[in-house]
C-alpha atoms as a PDB file:
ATOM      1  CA  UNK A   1    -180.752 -53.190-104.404  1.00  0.00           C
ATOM      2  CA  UNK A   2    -183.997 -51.420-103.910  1.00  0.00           C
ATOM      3  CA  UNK A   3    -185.583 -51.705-100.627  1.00  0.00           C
ATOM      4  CA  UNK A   4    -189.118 -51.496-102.650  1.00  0.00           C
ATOM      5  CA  UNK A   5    -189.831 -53.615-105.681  1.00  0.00           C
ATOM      6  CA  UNK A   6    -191.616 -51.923-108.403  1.00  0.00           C
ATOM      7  CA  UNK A   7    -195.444 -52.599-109.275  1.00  0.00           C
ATOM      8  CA  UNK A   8    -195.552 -53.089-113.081  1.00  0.00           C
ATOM      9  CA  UNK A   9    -197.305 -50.024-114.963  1.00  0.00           C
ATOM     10  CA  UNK A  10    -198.546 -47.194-112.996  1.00  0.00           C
ATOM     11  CA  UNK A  11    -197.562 -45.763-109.671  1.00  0.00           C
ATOM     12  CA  UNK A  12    -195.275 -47.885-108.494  1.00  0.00           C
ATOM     13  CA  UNK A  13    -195.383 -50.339-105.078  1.00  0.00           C
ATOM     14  CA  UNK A  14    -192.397 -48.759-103.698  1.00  0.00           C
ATOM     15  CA  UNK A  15    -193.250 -45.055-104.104  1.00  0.00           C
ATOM     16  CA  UNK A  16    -196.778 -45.953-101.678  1.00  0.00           C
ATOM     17  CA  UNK A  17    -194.651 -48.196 -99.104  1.00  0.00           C
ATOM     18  CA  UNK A  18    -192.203 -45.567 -98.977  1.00  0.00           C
ATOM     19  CA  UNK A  19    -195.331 -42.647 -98.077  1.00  0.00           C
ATOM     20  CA  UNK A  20    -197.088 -45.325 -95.686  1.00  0.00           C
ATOM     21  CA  UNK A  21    -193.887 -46.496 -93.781  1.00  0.00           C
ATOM     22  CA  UNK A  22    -192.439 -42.886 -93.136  1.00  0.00           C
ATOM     23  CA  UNK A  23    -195.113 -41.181 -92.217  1.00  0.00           C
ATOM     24  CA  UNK A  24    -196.039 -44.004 -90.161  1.00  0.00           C
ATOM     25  CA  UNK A  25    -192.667 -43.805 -88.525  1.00  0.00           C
ATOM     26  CA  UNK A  26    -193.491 -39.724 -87.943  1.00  0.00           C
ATOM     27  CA  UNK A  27    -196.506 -40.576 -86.745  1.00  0.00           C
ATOM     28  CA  UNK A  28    -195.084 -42.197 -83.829  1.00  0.00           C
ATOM     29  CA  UNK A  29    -192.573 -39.679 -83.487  1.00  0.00           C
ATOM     30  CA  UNK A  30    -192.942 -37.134 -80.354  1.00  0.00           C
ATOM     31  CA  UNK A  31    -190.798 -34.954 -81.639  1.00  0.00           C
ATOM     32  CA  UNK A  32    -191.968 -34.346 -85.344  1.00  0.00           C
ATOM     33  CA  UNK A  33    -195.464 -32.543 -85.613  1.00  0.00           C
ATOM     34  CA  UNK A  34    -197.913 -32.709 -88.490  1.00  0.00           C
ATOM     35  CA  UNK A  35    -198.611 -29.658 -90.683  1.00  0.00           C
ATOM     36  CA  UNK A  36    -202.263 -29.173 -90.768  1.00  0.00           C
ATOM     37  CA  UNK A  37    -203.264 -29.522 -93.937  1.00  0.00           C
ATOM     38  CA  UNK A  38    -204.955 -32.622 -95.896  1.00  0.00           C
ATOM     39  CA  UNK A  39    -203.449 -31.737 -99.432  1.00  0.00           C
ATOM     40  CA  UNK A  40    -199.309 -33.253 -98.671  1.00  0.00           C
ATOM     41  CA  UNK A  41    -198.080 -35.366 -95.974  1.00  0.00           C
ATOM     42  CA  UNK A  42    -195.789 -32.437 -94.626  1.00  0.00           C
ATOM     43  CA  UNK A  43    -193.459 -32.801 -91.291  1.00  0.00           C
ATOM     44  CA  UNK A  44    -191.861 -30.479 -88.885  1.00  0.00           C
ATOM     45  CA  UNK A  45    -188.822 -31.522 -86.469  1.00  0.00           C
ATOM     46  CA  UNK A  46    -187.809 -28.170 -84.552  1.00  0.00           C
ATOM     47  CA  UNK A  47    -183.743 -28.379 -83.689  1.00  0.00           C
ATOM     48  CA  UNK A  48    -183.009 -31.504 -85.848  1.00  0.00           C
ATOM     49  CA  UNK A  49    -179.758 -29.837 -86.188  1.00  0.00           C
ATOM     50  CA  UNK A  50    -177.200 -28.275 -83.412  1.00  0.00           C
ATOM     51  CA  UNK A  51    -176.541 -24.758 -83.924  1.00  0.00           C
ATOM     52  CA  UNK A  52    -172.430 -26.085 -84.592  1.00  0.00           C
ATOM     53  CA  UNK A  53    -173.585 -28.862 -87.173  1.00  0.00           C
ATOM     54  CA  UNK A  54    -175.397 -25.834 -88.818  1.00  0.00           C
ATOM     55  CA  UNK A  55    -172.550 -23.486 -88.794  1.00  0.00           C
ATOM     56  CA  UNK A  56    -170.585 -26.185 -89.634  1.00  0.00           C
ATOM     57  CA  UNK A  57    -172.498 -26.579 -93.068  1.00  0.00           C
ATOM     58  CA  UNK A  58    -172.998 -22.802 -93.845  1.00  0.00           C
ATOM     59  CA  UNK A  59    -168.470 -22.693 -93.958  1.00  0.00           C
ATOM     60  CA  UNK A  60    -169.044 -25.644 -96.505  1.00  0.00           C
ATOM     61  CA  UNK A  61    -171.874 -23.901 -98.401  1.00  0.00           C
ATOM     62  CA  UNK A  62    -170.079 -20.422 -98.540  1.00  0.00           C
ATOM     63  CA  UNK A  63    -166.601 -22.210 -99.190  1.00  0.00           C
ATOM     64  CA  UNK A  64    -167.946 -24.600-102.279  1.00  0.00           C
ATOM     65  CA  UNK A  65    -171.043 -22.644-103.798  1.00  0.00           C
ATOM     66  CA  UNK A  66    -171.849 -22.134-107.323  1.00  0.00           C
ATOM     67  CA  UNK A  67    -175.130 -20.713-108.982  1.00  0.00           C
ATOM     68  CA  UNK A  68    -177.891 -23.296-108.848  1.00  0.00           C
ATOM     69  CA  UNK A  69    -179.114 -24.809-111.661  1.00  0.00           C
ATOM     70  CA  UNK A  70    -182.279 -26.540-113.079  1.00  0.00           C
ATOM     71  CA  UNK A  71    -182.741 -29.928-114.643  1.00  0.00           C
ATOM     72  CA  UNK A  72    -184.893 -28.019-117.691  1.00  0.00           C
ATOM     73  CA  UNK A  73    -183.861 -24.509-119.018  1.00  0.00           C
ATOM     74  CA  UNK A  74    -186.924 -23.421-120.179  1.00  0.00           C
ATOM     75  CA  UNK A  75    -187.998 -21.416-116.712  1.00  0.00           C
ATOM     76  CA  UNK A  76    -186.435 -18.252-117.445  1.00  0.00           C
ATOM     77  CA  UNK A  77    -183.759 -16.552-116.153  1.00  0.00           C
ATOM     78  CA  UNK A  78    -184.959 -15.252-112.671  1.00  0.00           C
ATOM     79  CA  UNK A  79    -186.481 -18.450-112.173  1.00  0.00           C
ATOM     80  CA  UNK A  80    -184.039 -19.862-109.445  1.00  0.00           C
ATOM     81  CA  UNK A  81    -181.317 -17.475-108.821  1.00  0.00           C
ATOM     82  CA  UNK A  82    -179.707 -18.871-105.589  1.00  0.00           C
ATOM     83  CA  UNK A  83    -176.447 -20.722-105.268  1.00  0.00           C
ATOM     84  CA  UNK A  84    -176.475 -24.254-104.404  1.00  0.00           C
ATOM     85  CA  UNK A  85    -173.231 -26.521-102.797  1.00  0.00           C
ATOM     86  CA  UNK A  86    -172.901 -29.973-103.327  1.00  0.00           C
ATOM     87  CA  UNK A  87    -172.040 -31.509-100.656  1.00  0.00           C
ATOM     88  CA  UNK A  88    -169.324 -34.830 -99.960  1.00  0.00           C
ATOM     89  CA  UNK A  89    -171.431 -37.553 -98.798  1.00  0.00           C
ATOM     90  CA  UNK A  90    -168.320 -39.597 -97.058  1.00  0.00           C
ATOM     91  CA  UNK A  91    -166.890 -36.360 -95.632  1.00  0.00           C
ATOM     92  CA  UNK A  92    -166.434 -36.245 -91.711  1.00  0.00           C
ATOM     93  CA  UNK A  93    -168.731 -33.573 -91.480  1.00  0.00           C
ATOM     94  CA  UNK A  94    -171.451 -34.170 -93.890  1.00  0.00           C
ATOM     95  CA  UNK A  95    -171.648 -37.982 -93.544  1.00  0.00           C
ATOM     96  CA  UNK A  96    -173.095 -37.961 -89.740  1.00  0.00           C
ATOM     97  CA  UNK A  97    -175.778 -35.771 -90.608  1.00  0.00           C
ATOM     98  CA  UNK A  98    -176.539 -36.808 -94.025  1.00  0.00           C
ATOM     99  CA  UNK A  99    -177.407 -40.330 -92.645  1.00  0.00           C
ATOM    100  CA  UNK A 100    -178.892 -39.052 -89.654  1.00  0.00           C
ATOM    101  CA  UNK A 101    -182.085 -37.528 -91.739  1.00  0.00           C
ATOM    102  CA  UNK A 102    -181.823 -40.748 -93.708  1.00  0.00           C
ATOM    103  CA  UNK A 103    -182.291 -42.675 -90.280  1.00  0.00           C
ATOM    104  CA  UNK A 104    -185.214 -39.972 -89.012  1.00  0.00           C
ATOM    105  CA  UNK A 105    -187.221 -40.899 -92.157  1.00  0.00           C
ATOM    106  CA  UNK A 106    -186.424 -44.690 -92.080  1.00  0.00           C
ATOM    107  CA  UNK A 107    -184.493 -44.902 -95.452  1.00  0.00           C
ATOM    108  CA  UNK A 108    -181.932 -46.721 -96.510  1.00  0.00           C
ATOM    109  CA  UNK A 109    -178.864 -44.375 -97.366  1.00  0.00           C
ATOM    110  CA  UNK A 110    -178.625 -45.868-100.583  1.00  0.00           C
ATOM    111  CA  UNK A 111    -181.611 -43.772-101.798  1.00  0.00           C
ATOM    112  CA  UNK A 112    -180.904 -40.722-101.315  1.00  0.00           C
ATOM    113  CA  UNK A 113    -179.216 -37.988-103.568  1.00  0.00           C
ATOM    114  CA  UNK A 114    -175.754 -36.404-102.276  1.00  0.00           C
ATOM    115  CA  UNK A 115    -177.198 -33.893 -99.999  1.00  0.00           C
ATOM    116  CA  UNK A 116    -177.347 -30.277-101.508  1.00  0.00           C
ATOM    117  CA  UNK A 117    -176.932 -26.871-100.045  1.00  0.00           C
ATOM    118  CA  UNK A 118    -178.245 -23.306-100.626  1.00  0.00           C
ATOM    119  CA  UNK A 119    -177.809 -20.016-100.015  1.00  0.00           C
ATOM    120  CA  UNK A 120    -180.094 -17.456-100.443  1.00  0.00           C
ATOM    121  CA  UNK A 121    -178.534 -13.446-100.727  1.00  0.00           C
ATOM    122  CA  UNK A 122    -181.371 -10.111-100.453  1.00  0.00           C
ATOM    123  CA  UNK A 123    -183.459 -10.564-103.329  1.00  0.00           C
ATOM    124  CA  UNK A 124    -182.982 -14.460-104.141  1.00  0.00           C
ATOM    125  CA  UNK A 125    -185.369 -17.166-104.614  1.00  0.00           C
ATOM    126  CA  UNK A 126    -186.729 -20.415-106.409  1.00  0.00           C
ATOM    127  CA  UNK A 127    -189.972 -19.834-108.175  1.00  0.00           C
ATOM    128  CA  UNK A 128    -193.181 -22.635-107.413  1.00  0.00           C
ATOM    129  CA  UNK A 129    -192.000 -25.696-108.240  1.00  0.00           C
ATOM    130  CA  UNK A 130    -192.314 -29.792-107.393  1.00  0.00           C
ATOM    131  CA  UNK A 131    -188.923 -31.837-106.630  1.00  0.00           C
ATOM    132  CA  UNK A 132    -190.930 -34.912-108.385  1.00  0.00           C
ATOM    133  CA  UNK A 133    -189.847 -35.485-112.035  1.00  0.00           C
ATOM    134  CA  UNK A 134    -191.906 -34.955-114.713  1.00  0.00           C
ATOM    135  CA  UNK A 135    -192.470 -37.584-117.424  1.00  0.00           C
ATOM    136  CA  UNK A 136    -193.057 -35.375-120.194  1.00  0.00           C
ATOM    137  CA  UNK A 137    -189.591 -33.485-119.737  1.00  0.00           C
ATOM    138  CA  UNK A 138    -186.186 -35.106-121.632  1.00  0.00           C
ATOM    139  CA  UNK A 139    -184.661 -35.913-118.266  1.00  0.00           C
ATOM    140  CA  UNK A 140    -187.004 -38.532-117.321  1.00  0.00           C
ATOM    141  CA  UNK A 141    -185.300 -41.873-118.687  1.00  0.00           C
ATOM    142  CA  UNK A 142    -181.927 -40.241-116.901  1.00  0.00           C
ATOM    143  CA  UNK A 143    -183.577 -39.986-113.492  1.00  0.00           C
ATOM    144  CA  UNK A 144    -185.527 -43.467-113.997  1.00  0.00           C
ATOM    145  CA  UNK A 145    -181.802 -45.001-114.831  1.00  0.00           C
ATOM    146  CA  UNK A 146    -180.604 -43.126-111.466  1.00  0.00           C
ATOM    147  CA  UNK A 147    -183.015 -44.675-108.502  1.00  0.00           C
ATOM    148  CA  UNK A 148    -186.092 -43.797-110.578  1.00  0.00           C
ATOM    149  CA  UNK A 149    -188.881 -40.944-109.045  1.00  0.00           C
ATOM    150  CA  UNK A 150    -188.268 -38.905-106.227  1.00  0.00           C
ATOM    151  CA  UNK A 151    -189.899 -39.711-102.681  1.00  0.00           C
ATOM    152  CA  UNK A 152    -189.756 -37.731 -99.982  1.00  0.00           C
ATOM    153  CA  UNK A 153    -187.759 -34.590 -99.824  1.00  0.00           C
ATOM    154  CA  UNK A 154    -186.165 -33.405 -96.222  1.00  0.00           C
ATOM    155  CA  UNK A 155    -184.956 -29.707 -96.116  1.00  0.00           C
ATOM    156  CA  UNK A 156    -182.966 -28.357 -92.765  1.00  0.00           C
ATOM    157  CA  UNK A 157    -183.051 -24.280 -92.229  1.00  0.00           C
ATOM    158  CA  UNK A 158    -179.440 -23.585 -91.101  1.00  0.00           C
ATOM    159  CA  UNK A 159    -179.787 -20.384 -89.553  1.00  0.00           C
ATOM    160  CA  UNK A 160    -182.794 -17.739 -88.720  1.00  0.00           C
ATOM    161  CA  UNK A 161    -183.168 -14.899 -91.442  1.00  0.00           C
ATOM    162  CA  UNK A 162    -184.366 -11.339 -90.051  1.00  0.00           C
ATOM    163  CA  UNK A 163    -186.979 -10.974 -92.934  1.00  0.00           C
ATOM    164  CA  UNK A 164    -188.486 -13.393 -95.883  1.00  0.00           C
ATOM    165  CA  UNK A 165    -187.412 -16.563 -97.585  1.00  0.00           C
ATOM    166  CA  UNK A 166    -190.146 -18.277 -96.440  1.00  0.00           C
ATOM    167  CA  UNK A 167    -191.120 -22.037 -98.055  1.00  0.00           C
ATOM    168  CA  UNK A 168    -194.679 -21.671 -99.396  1.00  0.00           C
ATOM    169  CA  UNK A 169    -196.601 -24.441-100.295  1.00  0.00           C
ATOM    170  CA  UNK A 170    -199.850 -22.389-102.173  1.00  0.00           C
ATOM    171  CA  UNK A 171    -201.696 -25.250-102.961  1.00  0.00           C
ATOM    172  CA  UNK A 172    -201.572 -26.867 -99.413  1.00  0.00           C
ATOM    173  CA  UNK A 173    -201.741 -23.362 -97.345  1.00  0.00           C
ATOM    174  CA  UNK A 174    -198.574 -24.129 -95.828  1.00  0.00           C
ATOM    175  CA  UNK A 175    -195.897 -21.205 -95.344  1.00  0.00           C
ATOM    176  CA  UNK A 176    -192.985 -21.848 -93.526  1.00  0.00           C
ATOM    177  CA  UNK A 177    -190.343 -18.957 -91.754  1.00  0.00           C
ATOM    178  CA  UNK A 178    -186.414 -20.135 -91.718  1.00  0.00           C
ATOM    179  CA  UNK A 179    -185.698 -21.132 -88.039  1.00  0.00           C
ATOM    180  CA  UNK A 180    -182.253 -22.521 -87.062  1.00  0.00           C
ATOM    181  CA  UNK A 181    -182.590 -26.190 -87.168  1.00  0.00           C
ATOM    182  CA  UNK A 182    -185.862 -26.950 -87.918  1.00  0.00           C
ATOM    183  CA  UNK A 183    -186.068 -29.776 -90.485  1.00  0.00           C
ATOM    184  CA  UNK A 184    -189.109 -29.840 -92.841  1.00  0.00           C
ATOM    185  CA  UNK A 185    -189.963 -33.273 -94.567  1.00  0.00           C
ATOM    186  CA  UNK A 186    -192.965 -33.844 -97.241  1.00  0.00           C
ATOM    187  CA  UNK A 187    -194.215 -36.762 -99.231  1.00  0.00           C
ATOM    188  CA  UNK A 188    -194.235 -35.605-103.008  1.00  0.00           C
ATOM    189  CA  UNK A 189    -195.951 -38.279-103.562  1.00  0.00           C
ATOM    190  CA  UNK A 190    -199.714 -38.903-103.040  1.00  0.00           C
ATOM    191  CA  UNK A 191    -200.678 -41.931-100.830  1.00  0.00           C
ATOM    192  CA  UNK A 192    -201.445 -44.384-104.302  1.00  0.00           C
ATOM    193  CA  UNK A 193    -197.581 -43.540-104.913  1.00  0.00           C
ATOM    194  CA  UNK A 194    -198.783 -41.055-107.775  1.00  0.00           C
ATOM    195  CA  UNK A 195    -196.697 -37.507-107.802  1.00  0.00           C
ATOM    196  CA  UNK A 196    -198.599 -35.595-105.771  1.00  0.00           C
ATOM    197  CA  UNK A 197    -199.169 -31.695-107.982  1.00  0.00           C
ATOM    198  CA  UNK A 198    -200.280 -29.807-104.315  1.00  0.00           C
ATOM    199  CA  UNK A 199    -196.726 -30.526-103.310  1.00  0.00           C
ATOM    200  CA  UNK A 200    -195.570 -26.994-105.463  1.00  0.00           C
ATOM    201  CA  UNK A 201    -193.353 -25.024-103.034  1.00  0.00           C
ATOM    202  CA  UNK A 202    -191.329 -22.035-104.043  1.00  0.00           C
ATOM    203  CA  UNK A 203    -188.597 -20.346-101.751  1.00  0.00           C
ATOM    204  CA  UNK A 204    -189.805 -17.019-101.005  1.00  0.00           C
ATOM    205  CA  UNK A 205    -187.395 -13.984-101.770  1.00  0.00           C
ATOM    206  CA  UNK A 206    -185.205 -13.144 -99.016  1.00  0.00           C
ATOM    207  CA  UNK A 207    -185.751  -9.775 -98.079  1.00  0.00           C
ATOM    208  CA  UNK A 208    -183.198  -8.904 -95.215  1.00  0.00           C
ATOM    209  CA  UNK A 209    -180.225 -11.353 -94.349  1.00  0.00           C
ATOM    210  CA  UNK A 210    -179.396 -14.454 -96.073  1.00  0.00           C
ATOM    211  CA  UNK A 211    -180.803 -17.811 -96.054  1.00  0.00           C
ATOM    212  CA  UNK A 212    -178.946 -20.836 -95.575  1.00  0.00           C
ATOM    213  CA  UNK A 213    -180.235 -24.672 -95.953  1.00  0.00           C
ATOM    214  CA  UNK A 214    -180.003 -28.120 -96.676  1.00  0.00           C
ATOM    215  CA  UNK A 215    -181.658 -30.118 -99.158  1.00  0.00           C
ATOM    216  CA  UNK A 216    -181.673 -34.332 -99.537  1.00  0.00           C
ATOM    217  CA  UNK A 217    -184.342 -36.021-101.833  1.00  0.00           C
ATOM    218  CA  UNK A 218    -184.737 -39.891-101.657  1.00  0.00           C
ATOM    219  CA  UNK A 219    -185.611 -42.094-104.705  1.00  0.00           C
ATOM    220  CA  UNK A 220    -187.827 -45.113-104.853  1.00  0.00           C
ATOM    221  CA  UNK A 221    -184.984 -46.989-105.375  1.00  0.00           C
ATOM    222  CA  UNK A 222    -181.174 -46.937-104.855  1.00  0.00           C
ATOM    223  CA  UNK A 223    -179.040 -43.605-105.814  1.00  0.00           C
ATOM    224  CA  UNK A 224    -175.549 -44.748-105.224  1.00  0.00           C
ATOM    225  CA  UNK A 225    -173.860 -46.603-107.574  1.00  0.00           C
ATOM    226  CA  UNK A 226    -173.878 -50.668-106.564  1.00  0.00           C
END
């Protein structure tokens, strides 16, 4: 079940309890700074991750990837060109951490999606984009019948990368450089629980070395199958 109930028509009551009690709970947080910026509610947690949990996930990435892939195919062919892992949820070395970022952000397990990995060669990248679902796209009733709009979004770096591949948030002035460990958590929502259009991000071309990270979104409501 939910731990938000929905708020007939409109943003939804969960997707503004959900912004309010996390960044509440960051807030209060000594170890997770504020980006400076009033556009997104954007969070940084420097070593989230040991350096052996994130070697640990770069052998799964590079033993299980595949080339990523979009939820609409009308972005052209260059538009993300990375390849992406999907990772085992219940697996002795995914499960700890996967529910340890659900547990930093105060959510219950049940809402997020199977954490996702990428890696990111010379030359790679993922064009602007928002991790919120559109309404207008033919995807929408799948996603609403699968825990319903995204939430937040938390993204671990997994190792340092000698040059590019930064996240850059253009609308919020936000630019982020890969560090080992650092874990970087937004709200794509804005605080009414409306998607929230200055959260467009793109992952910069990698110009030298190769980028390695992990990606879990949360839903409004529950993920995993009941």
């Amino acid at each position: 079940m939910a731990l938000f109930a929905k708020k007939p028509g409109g943003a939804s009551a969960a997707r503004k309890l959900v912004g309010e009690t996390v960044s509440r709970r960051f807030d209060a947080n000594p170890a997770i700074k504020r980006a400076k910026t009033d556009a997104a509610q954007v969070y940084y947690h420097a070593d989230f991750l040991s350096p052996t949990a994130c070697n640990a996930l770069i052998r799964l990435i590079d033993a299980n990837r595949r080339p990523s892939s979009l939820l609409v195919d009308t972005s052209g062919p260059n538009f993300r060109t990375s390849d992406s892992c999907d990772m085992d949820r219940w697996s002795p070395v995914v499960r700890p951490i996967d529910e340890s970022i659900a547990a930093l952000l105060g959510i219950d397990p049940a809402h997020g999606e199977t954490m996702q990995g990428q890696r990111y060669a010379p030359g790679q990248q993922f064009r602007a984009h928002h991790d919120f679902f559109h309404e207008g796209e033919t995807y929408w009733e799948a996603m609403m019948a699968s825990g319903g709009q995204r939430t937040w979004t938390a993204m671990v770096y997994l190792n340092n990368v000698e040059e590019g591949g930064a996240t850059w948030f253009p609308q919020a002035g936000i630019r982020v450089a890969p560090k080992r460990g650092l874990l970087l958590a937004w709200n794509n929502m804005n605080p009414d629980g409306s998607p929230n259009q200055r959260t467009l991000h793109e992952g910069m071309p990698v110009v030298k070395g190769t980028k390695y990270i992990v990606t879990k979104w949360f839903r409004e409501g529950s993920w995993l199958k009941q």
